[in-house]
Structure formats: structure tokens, C-alpha cells
Protein backbone atom coordinates (compact mmCIF):
# COMPACT_ATOMS: atom_id res chain seq x y z
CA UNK A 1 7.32 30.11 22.45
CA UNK A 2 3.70 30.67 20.66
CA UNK A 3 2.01 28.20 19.17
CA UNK A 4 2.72 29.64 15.52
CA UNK A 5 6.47 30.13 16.28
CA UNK A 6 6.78 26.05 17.04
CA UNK A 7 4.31 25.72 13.73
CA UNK A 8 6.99 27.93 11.84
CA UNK A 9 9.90 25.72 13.40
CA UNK A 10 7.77 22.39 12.40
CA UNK A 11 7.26 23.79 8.95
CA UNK A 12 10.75 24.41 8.30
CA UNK A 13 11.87 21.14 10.06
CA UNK A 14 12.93 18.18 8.37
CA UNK A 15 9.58 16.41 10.34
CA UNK A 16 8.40 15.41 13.47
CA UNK A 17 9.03 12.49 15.56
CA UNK A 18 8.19 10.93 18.73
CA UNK A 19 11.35 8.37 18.85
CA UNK A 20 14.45 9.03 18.90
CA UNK A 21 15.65 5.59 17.89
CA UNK A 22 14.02 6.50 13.87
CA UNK A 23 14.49 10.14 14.20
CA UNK A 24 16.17 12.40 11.42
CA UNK A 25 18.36 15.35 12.23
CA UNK A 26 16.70 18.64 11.75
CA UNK A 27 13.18 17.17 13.17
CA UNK A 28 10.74 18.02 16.07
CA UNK A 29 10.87 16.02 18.96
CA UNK A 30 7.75 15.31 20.77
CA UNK A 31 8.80 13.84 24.32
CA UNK A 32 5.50 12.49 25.06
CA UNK A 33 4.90 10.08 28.14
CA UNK A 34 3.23 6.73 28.73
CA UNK A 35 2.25 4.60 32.01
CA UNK A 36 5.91 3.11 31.52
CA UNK A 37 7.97 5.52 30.35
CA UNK A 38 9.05 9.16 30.72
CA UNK A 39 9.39 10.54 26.69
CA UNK A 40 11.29 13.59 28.67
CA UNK A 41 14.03 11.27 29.66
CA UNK A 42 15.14 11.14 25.92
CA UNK A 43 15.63 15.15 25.18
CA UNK A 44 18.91 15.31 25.65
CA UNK A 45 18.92 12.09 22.80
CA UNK A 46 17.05 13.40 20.77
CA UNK A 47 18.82 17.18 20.36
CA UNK A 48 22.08 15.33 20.71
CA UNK A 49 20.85 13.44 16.97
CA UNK A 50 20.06 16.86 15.83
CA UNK A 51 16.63 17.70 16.91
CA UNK A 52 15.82 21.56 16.24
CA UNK A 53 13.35 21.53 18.72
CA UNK A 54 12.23 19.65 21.84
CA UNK A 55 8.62 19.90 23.21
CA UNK A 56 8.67 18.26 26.90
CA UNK A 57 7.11 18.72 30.18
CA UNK A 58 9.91 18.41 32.57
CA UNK A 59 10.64 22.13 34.00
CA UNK A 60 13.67 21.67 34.55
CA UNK A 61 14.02 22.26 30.72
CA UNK A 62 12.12 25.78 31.05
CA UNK A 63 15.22 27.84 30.72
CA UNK A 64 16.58 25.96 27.60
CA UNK A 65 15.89 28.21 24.34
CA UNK A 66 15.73 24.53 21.93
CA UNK A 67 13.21 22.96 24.72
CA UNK A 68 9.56 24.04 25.33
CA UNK A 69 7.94 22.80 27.98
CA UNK A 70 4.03 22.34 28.52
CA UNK A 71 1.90 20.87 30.89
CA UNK A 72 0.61 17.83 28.69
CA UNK A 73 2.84 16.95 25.28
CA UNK A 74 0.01 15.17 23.73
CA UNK A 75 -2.82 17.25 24.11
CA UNK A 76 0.09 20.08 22.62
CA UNK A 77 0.86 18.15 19.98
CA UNK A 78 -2.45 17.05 19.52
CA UNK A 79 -3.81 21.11 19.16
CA UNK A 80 -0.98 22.17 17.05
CA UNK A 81 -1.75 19.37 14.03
CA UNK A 82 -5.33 20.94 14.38
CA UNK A 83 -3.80 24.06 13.44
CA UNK A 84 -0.71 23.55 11.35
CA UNK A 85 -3.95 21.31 9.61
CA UNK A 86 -5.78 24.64 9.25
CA UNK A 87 -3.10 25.84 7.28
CA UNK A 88 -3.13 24.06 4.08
CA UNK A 89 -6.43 24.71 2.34
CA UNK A 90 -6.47 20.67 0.31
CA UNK A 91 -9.02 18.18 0.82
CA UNK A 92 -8.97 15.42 3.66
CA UNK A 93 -10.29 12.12 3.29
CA UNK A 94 -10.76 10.39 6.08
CA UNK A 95 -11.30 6.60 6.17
CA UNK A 96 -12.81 4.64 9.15
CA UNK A 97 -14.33 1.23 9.58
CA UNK A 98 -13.86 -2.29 11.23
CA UNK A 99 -12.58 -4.04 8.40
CA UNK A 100 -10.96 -2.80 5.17
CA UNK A 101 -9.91 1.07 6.13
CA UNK A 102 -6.47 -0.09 5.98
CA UNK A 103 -6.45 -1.70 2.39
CA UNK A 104 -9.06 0.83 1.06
CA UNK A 105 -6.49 3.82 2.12
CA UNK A 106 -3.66 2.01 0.54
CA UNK A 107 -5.63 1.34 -2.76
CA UNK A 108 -6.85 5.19 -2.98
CA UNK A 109 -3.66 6.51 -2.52
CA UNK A 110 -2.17 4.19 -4.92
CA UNK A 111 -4.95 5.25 -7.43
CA UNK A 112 -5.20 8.99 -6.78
CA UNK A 113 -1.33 9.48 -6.63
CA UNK A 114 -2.01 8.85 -10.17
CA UNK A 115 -3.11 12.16 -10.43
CA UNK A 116 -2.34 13.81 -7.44
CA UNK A 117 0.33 14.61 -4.83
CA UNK A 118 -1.19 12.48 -1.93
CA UNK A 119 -0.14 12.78 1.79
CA UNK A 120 -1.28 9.37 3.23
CA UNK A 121 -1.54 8.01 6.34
CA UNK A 122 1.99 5.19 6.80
CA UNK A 123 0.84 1.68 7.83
CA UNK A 124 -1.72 1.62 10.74
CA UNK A 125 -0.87 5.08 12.20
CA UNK A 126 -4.70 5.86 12.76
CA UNK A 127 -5.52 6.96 16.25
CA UNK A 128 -4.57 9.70 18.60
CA UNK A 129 -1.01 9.68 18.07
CA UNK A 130 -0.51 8.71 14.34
CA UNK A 131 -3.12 11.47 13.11
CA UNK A 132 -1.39 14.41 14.65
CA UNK A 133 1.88 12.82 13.02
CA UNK A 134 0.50 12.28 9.74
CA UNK A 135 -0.65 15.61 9.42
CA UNK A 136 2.74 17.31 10.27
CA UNK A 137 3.58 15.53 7.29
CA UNK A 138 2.22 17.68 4.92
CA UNK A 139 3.54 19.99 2.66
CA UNK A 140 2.72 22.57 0.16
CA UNK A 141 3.69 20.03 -2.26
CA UNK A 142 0.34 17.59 -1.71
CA UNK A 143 -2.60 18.38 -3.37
CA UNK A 144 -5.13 15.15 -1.32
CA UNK A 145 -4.66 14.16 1.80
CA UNK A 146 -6.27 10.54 3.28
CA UNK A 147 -6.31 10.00 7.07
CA UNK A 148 -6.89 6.44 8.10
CA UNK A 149 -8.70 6.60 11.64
CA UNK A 150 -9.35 3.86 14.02
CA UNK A 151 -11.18 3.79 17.40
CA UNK A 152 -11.87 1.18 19.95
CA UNK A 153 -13.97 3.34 22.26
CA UNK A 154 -16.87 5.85 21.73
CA UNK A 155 -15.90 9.63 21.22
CA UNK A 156 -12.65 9.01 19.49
CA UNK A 157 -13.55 9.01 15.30
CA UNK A 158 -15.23 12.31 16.56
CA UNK A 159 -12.11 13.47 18.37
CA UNK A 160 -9.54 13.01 15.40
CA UNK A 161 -12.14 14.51 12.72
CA UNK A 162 -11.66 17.52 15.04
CA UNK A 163 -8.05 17.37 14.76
CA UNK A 164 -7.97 16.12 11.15
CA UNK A 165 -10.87 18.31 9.96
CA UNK A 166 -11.79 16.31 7.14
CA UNK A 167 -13.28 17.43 3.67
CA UNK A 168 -14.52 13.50 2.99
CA UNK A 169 -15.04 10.56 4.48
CA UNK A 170 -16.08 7.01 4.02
CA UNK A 171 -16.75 4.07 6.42
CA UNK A 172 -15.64 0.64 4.74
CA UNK A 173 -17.81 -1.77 6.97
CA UNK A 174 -19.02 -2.37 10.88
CA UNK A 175 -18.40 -5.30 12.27
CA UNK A 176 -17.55 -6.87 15.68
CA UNK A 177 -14.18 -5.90 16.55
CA UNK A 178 -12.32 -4.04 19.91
CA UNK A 179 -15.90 -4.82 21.82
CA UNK A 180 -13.93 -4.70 25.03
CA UNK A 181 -13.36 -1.16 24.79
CA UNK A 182 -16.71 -0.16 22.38
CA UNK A 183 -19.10 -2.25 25.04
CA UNK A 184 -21.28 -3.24 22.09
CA UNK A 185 -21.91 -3.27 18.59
CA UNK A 186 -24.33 -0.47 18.62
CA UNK A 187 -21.62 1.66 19.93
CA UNK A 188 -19.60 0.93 17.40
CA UNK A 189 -21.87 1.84 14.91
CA UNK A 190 -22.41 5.08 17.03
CA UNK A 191 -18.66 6.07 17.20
CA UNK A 192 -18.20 5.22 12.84
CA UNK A 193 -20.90 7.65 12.51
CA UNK A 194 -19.44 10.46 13.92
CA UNK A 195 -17.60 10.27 10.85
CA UNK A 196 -20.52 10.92 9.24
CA UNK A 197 -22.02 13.59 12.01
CA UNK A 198 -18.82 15.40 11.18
CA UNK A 199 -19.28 15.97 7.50
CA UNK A 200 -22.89 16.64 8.01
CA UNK A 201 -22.20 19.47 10.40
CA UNK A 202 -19.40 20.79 8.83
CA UNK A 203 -20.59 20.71 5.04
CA UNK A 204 -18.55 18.07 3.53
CA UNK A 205 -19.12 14.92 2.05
CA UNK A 206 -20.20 11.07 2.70
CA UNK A 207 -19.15 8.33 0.18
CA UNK A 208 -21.86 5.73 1.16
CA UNK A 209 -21.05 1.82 -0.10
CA UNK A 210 -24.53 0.92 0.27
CA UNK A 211 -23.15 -2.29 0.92
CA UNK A 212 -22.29 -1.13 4.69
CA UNK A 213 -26.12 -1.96 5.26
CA UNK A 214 -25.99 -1.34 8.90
CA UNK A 215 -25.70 2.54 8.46
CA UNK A 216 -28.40 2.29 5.75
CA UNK A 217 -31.09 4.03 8.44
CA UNK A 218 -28.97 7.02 8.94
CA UNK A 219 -28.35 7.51 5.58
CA UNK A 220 -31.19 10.16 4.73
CA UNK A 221 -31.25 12.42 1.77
CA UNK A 222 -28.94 14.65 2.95
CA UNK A 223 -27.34 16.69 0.77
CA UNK A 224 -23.70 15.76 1.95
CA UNK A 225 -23.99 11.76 1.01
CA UNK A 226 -22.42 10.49 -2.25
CA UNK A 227 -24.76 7.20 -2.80
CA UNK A 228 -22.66 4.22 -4.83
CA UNK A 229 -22.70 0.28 -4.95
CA UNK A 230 -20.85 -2.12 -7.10
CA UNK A 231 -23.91 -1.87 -9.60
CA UNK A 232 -24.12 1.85 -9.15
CA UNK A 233 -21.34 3.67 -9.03
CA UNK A 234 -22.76 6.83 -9.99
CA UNK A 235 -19.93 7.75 -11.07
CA UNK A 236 -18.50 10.31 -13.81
CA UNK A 237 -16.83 7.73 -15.71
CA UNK A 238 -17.79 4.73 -14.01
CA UNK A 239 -20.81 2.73 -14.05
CA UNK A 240 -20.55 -0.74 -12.28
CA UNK A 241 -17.55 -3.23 -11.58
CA UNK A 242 -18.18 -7.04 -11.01
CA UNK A 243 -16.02 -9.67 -10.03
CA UNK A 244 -14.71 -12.05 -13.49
CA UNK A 245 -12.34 -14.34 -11.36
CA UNK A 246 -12.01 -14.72 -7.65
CA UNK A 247 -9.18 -16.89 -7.10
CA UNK A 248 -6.16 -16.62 -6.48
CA UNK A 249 -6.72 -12.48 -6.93
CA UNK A 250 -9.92 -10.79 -7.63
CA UNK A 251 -10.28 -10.12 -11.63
CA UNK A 252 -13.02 -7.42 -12.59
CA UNK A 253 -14.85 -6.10 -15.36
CA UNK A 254 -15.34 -2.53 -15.47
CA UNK A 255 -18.31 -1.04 -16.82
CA UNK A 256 -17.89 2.22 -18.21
CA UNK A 257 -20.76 5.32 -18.62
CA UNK A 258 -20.07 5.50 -21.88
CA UNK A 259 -20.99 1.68 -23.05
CA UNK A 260 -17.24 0.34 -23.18
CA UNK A 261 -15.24 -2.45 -20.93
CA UNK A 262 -12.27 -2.83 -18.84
CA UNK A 263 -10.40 -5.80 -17.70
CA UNK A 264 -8.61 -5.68 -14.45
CA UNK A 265 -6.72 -8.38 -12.67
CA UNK A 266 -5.43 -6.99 -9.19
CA UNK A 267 -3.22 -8.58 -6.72
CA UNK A 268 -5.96 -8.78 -3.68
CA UNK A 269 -7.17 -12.12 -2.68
CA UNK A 270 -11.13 -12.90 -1.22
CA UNK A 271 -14.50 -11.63 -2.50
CA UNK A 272 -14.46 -9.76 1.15
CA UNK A 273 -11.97 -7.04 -0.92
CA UNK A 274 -14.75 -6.13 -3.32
CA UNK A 275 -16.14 -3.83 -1.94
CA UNK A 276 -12.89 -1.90 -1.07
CA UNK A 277 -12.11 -1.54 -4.50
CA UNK A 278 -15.38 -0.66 -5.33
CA UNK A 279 -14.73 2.27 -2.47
CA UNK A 280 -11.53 3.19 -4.41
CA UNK A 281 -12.94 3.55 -7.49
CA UNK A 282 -15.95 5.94 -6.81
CA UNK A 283 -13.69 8.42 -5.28
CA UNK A 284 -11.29 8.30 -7.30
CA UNK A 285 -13.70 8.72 -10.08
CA UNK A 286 -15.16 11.71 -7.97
CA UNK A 287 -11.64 13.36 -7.93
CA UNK A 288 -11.57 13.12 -11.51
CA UNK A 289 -8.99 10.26 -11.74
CA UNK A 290 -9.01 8.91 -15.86
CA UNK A 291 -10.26 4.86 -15.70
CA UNK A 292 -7.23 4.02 -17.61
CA UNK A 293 -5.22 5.06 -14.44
CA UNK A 294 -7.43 3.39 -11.93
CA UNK A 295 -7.55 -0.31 -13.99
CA UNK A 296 -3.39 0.33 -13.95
CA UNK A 297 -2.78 1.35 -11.06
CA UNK A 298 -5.30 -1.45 -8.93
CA UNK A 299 -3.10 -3.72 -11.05
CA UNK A 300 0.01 -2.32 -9.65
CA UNK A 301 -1.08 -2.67 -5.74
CA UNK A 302 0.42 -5.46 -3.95
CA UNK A 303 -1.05 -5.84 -0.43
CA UNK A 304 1.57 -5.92 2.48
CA UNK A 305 2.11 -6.38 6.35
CA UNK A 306 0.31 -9.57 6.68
CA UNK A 307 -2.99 -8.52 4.93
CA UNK A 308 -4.27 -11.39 2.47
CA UNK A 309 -0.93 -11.76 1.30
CA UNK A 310 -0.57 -14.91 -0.72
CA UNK A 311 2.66 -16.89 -0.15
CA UNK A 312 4.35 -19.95 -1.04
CA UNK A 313 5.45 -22.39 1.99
CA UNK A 314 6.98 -25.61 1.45
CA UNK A 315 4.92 -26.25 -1.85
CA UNK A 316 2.03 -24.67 -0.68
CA UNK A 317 0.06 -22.05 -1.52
CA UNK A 318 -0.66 -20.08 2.06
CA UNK A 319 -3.26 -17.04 1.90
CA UNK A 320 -1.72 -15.37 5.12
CA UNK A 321 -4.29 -12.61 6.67
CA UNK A 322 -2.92 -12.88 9.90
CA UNK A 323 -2.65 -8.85 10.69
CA UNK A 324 -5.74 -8.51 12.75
CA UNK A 325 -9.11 -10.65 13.64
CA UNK A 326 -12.82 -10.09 14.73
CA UNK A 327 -15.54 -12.01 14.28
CA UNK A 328 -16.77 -10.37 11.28
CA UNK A 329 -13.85 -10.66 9.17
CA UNK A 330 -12.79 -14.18 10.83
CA UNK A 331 -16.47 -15.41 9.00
CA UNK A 332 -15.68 -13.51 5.82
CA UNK A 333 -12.29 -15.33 5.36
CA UNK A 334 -13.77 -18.39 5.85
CA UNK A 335 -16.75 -17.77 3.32
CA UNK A 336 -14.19 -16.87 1.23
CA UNK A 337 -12.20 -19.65 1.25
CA UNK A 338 -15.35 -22.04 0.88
CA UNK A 339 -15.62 -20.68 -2.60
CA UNK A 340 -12.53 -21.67 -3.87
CA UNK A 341 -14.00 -24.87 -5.36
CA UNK A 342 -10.94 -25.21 -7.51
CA UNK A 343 -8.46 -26.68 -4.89
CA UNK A 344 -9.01 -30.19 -3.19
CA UNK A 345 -6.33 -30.34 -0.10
CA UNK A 346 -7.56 -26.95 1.91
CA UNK A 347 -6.18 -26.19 5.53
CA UNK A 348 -7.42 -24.00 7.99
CA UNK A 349 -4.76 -22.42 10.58
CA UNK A 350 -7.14 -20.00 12.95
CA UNK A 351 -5.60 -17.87 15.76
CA UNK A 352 -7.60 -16.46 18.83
CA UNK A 353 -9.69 -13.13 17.85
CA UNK A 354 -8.52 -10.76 20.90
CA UNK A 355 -10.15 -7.61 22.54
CA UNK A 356 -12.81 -9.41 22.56
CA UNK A 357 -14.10 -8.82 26.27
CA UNK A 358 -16.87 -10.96 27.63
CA UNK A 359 -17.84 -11.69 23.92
CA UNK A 360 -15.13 -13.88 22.87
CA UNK A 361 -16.08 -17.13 24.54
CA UNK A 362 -19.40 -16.70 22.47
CA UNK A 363 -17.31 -15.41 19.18
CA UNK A 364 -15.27 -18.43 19.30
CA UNK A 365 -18.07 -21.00 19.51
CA UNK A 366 -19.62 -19.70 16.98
CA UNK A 367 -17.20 -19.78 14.77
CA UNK A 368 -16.30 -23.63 15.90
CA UNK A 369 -19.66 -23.91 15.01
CA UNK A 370 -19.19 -22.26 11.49
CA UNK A 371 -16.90 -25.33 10.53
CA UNK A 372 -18.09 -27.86 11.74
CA UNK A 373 -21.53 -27.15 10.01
CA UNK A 374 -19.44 -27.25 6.48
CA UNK A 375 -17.98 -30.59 5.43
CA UNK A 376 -15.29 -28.86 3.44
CA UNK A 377 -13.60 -27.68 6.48
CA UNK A 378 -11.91 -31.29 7.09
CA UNK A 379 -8.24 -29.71 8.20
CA UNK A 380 -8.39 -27.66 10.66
CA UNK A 381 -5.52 -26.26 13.82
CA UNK A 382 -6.98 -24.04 16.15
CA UNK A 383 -4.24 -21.72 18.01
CA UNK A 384 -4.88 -19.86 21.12
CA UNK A 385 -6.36 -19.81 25.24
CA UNK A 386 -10.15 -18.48 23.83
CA UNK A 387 -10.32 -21.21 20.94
CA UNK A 388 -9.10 -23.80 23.82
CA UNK A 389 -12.06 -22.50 26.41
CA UNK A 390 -14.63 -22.91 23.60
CA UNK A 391 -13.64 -26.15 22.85
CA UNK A 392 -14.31 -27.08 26.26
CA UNK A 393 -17.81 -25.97 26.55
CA UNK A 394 -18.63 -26.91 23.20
CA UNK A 395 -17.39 -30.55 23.53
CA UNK A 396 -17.36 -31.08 20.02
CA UNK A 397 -14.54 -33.44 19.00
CA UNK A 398 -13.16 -34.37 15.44
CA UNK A 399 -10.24 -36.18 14.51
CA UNK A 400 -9.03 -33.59 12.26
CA UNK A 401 -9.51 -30.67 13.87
CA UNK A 402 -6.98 -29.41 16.24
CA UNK A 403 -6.28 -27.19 19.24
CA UNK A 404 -3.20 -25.37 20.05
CA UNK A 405 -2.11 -23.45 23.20
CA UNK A 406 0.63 -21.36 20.78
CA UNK A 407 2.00 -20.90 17.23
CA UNK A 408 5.28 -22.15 18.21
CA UNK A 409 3.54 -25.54 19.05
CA UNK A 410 1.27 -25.41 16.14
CA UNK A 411 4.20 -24.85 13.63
CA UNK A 412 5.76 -27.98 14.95
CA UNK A 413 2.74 -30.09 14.87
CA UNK A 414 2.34 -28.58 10.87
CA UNK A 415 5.90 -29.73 10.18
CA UNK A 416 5.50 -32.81 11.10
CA UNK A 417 2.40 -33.43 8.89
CA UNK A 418 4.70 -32.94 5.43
CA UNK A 419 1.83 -30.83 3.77
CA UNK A 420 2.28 -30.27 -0.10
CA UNK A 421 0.30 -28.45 -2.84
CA UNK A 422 -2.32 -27.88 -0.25
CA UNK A 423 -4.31 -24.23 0.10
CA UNK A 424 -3.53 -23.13 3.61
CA UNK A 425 -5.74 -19.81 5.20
CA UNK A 426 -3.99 -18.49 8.24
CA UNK A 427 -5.91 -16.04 10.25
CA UNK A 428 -5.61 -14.70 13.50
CA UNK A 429 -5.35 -11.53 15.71
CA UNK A 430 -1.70 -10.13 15.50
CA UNK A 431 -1.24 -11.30 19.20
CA UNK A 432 -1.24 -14.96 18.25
CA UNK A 433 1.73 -14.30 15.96
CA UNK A 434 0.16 -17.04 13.32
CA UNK A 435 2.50 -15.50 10.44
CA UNK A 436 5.09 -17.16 12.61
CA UNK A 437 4.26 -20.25 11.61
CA UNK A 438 6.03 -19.68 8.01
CA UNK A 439 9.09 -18.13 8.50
CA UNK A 440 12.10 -20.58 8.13
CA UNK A 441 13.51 -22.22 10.57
């Protein structure tokens, strides 16, 4: 079968899939294969739930008319989103970064679907799997597409804008996060920018939060780059937007063009969010969205899956941001929480950052460091191996500050301490399982 007769089959399918324990009759089934598993062994599952077609690699499927086999499924599946892409003439925007490209793609489609059909990336499906899937998602219904894309090694953002082919793009921050994999920070800020290198070369265009200082040198006067701050929006409609009320959500003003005001209180917690609403709101002002939309719909978004969600736990107010951790957004948090000046009894529950590599010793410290330098970080539980080995070479000891190997032994150390109406942050990479902590028991 030719490429455009399996595009034609995936265009009339109900979708594509990769699992048949989620599939959908009438889908695509991509058998693709890991270290520790075989995706071929689940063909016959996944035409037996009412696949259409099969892609595979196994040839002992070659003579089956609802199977095609290939010598690599995800380099296939990988080329044909790259073309079944090329087929729908809307714009792509593509959102990378190390913090915020998550909550920044939620908040712009939220804002543009105002307006738009939008095809948007589903929860963290951002690398060389979820793109290709995304994209088979779309239909001649959508109007704007947004592609979240992550990376944790060079080459990659450059790999899935080829695959994407994006239209836009926008990098929400750089910061220190998957350095195991990236080597260093520089080459993290080399891999966001082929973002940037992507649109340049292929004459689109580059929302630039001049707030991301640390791409400020490559940021020439290019024709492709769309300049903004939270002062400057530059915007069609939009002027500037600055923060009324940080706690416990972020309440704005919105400065129009034309002289007039907007009040907006959203449901995001932490000054650190700023600037991804600020991100939201210049392109969706670029795409023509009306500001009455944009103030009601940032009201309506409610922040899931563990990503400054604000919760109540026993009496207490818990801001739980325990979906992923790095060293830049660890400090952020923290900053953040220093400013709420409005609560006395504040807690600090802080998992292990992970991925790391032979940074994380030194990324622990510091942040050990961080709180012990600020008075107003009295409670504090530390949870995880790398806080524990920074302790030790640190050998800084306070009677309120404590370590934990685990969540499971942190929870039990928190319910014995009867807490109530305190403020409780709870960070932590998604490996230390801090959310844990407040599920009932």
C-alpha cells in the first residue's frame, strides 16, 4: 500500500492509535515497538476491536490485505504525519520551553477556541510519538492548530518542526531541566532555538516574551519576530496587562489600545504564570481574538493534572505543583510562595528534581541553601535520595526542617503533625509521587 492510500484510510478512519487497551473501532493501529515490548504482538488485538488498518513490521503479516508491514513503524508513522500535515493548509503553532509550554498551550487553546476550531495537543503528548498523533488528529473541521513540543536532547525541537511544520512558534522560558540528556544549559538553549531557526528559514513567525532574556542575543531584527512584554504587548487590541492580586489566583488589569480597562481574575496560582498569560494574550490578539473573549475565557481556565492546582486537605489550603521539577521552576515556586505575606502557618513539602545527571547534587544544595537563607521558610519536609545526599554534604541541620527517603513516609510523618489552616506548597518531580501525600487514606 502507498503512502497516500494509508493517508486516505487514516483520513477516513475514526483515528489513530498506538494502544489497543484505549483504542476505538474503525481506527489505525500503529504497532510500534519498544526495548520491552513487541507493538506487533497486539495486531491481531487490535483488528479483533475493529481496527481498519494495522501498520506492523512482523512479515509474517505481509500477505494480510488489513496489515502493512514496514521496516521501522515509527519512522512510518513519523513520515506520514509530515505528510497527511502537508495536507491541510491552517496555521501551526508550536509551543516549546522548560517551564510553562504546557499551561501556555492549554490557555491559548482555551482562548482561541473562542474564535476558532482548534486542534490541540492532549495533556503532555509533545515529543516524537505524541506529535505524529496529534497531527492525525486533524480535520477539515479546525481552522488553528497548537503543537506542544518537548525535548530533552539536542536535535529533537528541530526534528518535530520538520514533522509538524509549523506556521508559529513561541518559547515560554529556558531553564535547567532534563540536563542529563541536554549535557548543559547552553544546549538547551541551542535545541529551543531551533524553534526559532525553523521559522526563520521557513518564513514564519516568532512570538518573542522578551521576558525569556536568555534568547534576547539571538533575537535580531529579523523580519519573522513578533516583539511583546507585559508592558508592550504590541498588540492590535492590547496594550499591557499587570498583575492586581497575586494570591490565591493571579488577578489582572488589562490595558487596552484604545484607553479603556479590563478586570480579570483567573484561576492560576504564582506570579511565575504571568508571563504565560501574557504569551496567551498576544497571540491571541494576533489571531484577531475580541478582548472580551480573552478576559472570559482566562476566567474560565482551571489548571489540571497536578499543575498549581490549589486544593483543600484537612483544613488546609495545599498549592499542589507536583507534575514536574527543575531547578528553575523549583526557585520560582518558592519565590512565589515568599510573597504571600498574607498567611502566617506556611509549609514547604519539596520532592527530589530528577534527570538531573551530575547536576543534581549541586541543584539540591542550592536550593537547601535557598531556605535556609530566608527565615520564613520555618516548616519544611524534604522527600527524596538527591535531597538526602545534599543534606549530607551540606551538614546543615534545623529542627524544623525535615528529610524523607519517600512520600509514603513523609505523608505519615505529616499526619501525625495535625496541621490546620496552614498554606502547604508541594513540589516535586512526578517520580517522587508528592501528590500522594493528599489523597485519602
Amino acid at each position: 500500500m502507498k503512502p497516500e492510500d494509508i493517508l486516505n484510510v487514516i483520513k477516513n478512519s475514526t483515528g489513530v492509535t498506538i494502544d489497543t487497551r484505549t483504542m476505538s473501532k474503525g481506527e489505525v493501529f500503529f504497532a510500534i515497538s519498544g526495548d520491552n515490548f513487541d507493538g506487533n504482538k497486539f495486531i491481531e488485538k487490535a483488528l479483533e476491536n475493529g481496527a481498519v488498518l494495522a501498520i506492523g513490521s512482523d512479515e509474517k503479516y505481509k500477505n494480510r490485505s488489513d496489515v502493512v508491514v514496514v521496516k521501522d513503524v515509527l519512522v512510518t508513522m513519523q513520515k506520514l504525519a509530515r505528510l497527511y500535515r502537508s495536507r491541510f493548509d491552517i496555521p501551526i503553532i508550536a509551543i516549546t520551553g522548560t517551564n510553562g509550554k504546557t499551561t501556555t498551550k492549554e490557555l491559548l487553546c482555551t482562548i482561541l477556541s473562542g474564535k476558532y476550531n482548534v486542534l490541540c495537543t492532549k495533556g503532555n503528548f509533545n515529543n516524537h510519538i505524541g506529535v505524529p498523533l496529534t497531527l492525525f488528529s486533524l480535520g477539515k473541521e479546525h481552522q488553528i492548530g497548537i503543537v506542544e513540543m518537548g525535548a530533552s536532547s539536542l536535535g529533537e525541537i528541530k526534528f518535530l518542526c520538520e514533522i509538524a511544520q509549523p506556521d508559529f512558534g513561541v518559547i515560554t522560558s529556558i531553564g535547567k531541566a532534563h540536563i542529563e540528556g541536554f549535557g548543559s544549559l547552553e544546549n538547551i538553549v541551542k535545541t529551543k532555538l531551533e524553534l526559532f531557526e525553523y521559522l526563520v528559514t521557513n518564513d514564519g513567525s516568532f512570538f518573542f516574551n522578551e521576558a525569556v532574556s536568555e534568547i534576547e542575543e539571538y533575537m535580531k531584527s529579523d523580519k519573522c519576530i513578533k516583539r511583546f512584554n507585559a508592558a508592550q504587548i504590541n498588540g492590535n487590541v492590547f496594550s499591557s496587562l499587570e498583575v492586581k492580586n497575586g494570591f490565591p489566583y493571579i488577578s489582572l488589569e488589562i490595558f487596552l489600545n484604545d484607553g479603556s480597562i479590563l478586570e480579570c481574575d483567573t484561576r492560576l496560582y504564582g506570579r511565575y504564570n504571568f508571563n504565560n498569560i501574557v504569551t496567551s494574550v498576544k497571540i491571541s490578539d494576533f489571531f484577531g481574538v475580541d478582548s472580551e473573549v480573552v478576559t472570559e475565557k482566562l476566567s474560565e481556565y482551571v489548571p489540571i493534572n497536578n499543575r498549581s492546582q490549589i486544593l483543600t486537605w484537612n483544613s488546609n489550603t495545599v498549592v499542589l505543583d507536583a507534575y514536574n521539577a527543575n531547578p528553575t521552576s523549583m526557585m520560582e515556586a518558592l519565590k512565589s510562595f515568599l510573597d504571600i505575606v498574607t498567611v502566617k502557618n506556611k509549609y514547604l513539602i519539596l520532592g527530589d528534581m530528577l534527570e538531573l545527571g551530575s547536576e543534581s547534587v549541586r541543584e539540591h544544595k542550592r536550593i537547601i541553601e535557598f531556605i535556609h537563607s530566608n527565615n520564613e521558610f520555618i516548616n519544611v519536609l524534604f522527600i527524596g535520595k538527591e535531597f538526602l545526599k545534599a543534606k549530607k554534604e551540606l551538614a546543615i541541620h534545623h529542627n524544623d526542617v525535615l528529610y524523607f527517603e519517600d512520600s509514603d513516609i513523609a505523608k505519615r510523618e505529616l499526619l501525625s503533625m495535625d496541621l490546620r489552616d496552614s498554606l502547604i506548597l508541594a513540589k516535586g518531580s512526578r517520580g517522587i509521587k508528592v501528590e500522594t501525600i493528599f489523597l485519602q487514606t
